[in-house]
Protein backbone atom coordinates (compact mmCIF):
# COMPACT_ATOMS: atom_id res chain seq x y z
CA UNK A 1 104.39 97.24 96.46
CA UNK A 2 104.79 96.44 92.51
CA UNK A 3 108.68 97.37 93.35
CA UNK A 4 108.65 95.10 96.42
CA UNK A 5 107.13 91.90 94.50
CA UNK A 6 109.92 92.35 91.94
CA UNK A 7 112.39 91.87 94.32
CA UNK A 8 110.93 89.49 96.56
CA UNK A 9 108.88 88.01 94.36
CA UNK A 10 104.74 88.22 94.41
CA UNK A 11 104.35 84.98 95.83
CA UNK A 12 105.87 86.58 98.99
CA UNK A 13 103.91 90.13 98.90
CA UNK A 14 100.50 87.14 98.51
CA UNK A 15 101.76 85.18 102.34
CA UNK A 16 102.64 88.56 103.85
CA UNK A 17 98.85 89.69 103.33
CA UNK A 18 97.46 86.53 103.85
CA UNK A 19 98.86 86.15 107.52
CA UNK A 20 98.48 90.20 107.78
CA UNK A 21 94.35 89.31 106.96
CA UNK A 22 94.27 85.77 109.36
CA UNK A 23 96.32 87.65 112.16
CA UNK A 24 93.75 90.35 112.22
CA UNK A 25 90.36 89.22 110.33
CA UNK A 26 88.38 89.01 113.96
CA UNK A 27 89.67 92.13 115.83
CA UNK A 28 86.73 93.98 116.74
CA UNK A 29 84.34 91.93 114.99
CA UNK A 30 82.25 91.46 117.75
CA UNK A 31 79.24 90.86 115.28
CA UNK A 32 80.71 88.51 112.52
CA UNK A 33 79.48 85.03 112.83
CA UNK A 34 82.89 83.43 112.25
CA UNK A 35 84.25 85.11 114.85
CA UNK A 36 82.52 83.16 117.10
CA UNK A 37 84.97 80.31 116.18
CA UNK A 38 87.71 82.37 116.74
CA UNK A 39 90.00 81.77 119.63
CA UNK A 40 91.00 85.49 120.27
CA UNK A 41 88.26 88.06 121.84
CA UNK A 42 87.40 90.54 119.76
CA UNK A 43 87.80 92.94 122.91
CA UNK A 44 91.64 91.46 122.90
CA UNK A 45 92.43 93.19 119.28
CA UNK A 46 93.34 96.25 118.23
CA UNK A 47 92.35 97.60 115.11
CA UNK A 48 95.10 96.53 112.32
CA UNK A 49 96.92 99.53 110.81
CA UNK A 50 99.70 100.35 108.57
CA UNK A 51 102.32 99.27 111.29
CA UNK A 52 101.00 95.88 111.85
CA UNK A 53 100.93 95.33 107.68
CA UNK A 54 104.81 96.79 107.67
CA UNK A 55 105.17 94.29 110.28
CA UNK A 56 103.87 91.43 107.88
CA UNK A 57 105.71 92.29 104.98
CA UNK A 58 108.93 92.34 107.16
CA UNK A 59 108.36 89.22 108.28
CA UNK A 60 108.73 88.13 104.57
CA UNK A 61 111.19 89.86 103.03
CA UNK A 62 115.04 89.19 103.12
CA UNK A 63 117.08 92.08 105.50
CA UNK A 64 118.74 93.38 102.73
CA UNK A 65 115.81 94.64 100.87
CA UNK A 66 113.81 96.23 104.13
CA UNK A 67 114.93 99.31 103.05
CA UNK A 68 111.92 98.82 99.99
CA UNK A 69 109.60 98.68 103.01
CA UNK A 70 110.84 101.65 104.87
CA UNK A 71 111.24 103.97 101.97
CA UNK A 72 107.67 103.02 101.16
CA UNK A 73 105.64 103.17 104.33
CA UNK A 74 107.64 104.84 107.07
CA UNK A 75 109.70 108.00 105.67
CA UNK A 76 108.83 110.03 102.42
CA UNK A 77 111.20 109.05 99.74
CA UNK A 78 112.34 110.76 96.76
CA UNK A 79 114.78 110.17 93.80
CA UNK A 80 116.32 112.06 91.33
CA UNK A 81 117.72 110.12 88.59
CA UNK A 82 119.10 111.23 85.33
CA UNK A 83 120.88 110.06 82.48
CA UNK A 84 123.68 112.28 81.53
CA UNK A 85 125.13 109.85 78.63
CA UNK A 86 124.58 106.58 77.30
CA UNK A 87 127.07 104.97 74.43
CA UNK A 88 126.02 101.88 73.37
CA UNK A 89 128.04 98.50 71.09
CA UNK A 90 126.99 95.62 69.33
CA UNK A 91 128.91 92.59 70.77
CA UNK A 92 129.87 89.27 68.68
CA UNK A 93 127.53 87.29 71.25
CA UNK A 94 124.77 89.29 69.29
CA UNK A 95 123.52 91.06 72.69
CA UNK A 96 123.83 95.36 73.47
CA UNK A 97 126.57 96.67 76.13
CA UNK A 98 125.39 100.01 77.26
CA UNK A 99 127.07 101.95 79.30
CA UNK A 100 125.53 104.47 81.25
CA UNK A 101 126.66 107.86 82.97
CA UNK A 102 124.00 108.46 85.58
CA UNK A 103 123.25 111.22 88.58
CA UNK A 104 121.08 109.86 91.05
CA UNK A 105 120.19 111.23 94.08
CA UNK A 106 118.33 110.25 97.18
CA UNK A 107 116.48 112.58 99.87
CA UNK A 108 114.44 112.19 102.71
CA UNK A 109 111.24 115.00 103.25
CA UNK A 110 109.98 115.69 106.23
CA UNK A 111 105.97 116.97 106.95
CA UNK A 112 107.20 120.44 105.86
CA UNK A 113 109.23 119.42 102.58
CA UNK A 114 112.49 120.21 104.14
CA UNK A 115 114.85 117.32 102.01
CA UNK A 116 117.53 115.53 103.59
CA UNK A 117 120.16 113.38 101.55
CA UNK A 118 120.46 109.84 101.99
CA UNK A 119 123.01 107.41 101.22
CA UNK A 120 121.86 105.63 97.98
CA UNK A 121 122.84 101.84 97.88
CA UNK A 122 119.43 101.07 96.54
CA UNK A 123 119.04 98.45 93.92
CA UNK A 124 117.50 100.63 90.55
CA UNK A 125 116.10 99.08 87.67
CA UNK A 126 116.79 100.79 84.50
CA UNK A 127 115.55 100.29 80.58
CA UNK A 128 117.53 100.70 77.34
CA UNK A 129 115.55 101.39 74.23
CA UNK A 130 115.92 102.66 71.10
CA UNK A 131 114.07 104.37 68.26
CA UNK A 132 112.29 108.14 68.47
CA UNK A 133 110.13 109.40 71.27
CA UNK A 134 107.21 107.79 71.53
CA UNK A 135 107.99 105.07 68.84
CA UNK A 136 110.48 103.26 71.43
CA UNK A 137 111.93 99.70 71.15
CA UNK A 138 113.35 97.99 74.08
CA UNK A 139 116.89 96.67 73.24
């Protein structure tokens, strides 16, 4: 979800779980005291699960990054990404140009670990430092 907020921003991960936790706060809360003021029966409401949170997030979160949400909660995901090469300048305008020579790779695993490939168009954040192992600077 830390991926997600980045994207869409946290203020939108903080509405999709607030109307996820109003939608759902009386189902089968048939001895809370503020259910009583409730409009729905308890009887009425399922039990919330995973589906009906996907279903909240969606509901906040721009078509074009859905995919965050699927990869997330409805398939098993994995990446491989590598740097093969990375050459990098000082510019006059004082700021880094890296560029980068990547392999990435995206699968799909089922419930037995059999890996599928997937087309990759996914949006992947990547940092630039400098300096020894464990005595990195970011650039």
């Amino acid at each position: 979800m830390y991926t997600l907020a980045d994207y869409i921003g946290e203020d939108k991960i903080d509405n999709a779980l607030r109307n996820f936790l109003m939608q759902y706060r009386y189902a089968n809360a048939n001895n809370q005291v503020d259910a009583a003021n409730s409009s729905h029966s308890a009887a009425d409401q399922p039990y919330p699960d995973t589906r009906m949170l996907v279903d909240a997030l969606y509901a906040q979160t721009p078509a074009e990054l859905r995919y965050l949400i699927d990869d997330g909660f409805n398939r098993i995901v994995l990446y491989d990404n590598k740097a093969i090469s990375a050459i990098s300048y000082w510019t006059p305008a004082g700021k880094y140009q890296v560029i980068l020579n990547v392999q990435v790779r995206k699968v799909q695993a089922d419930g037995n670990g059999v890996e599928s490939p997937m087309p990759l168009a996914d949006y992947i954040d990547i940092g630039v430092f400098s300096g020894q192992k464990d005595d990195e600077k970011p650039l």
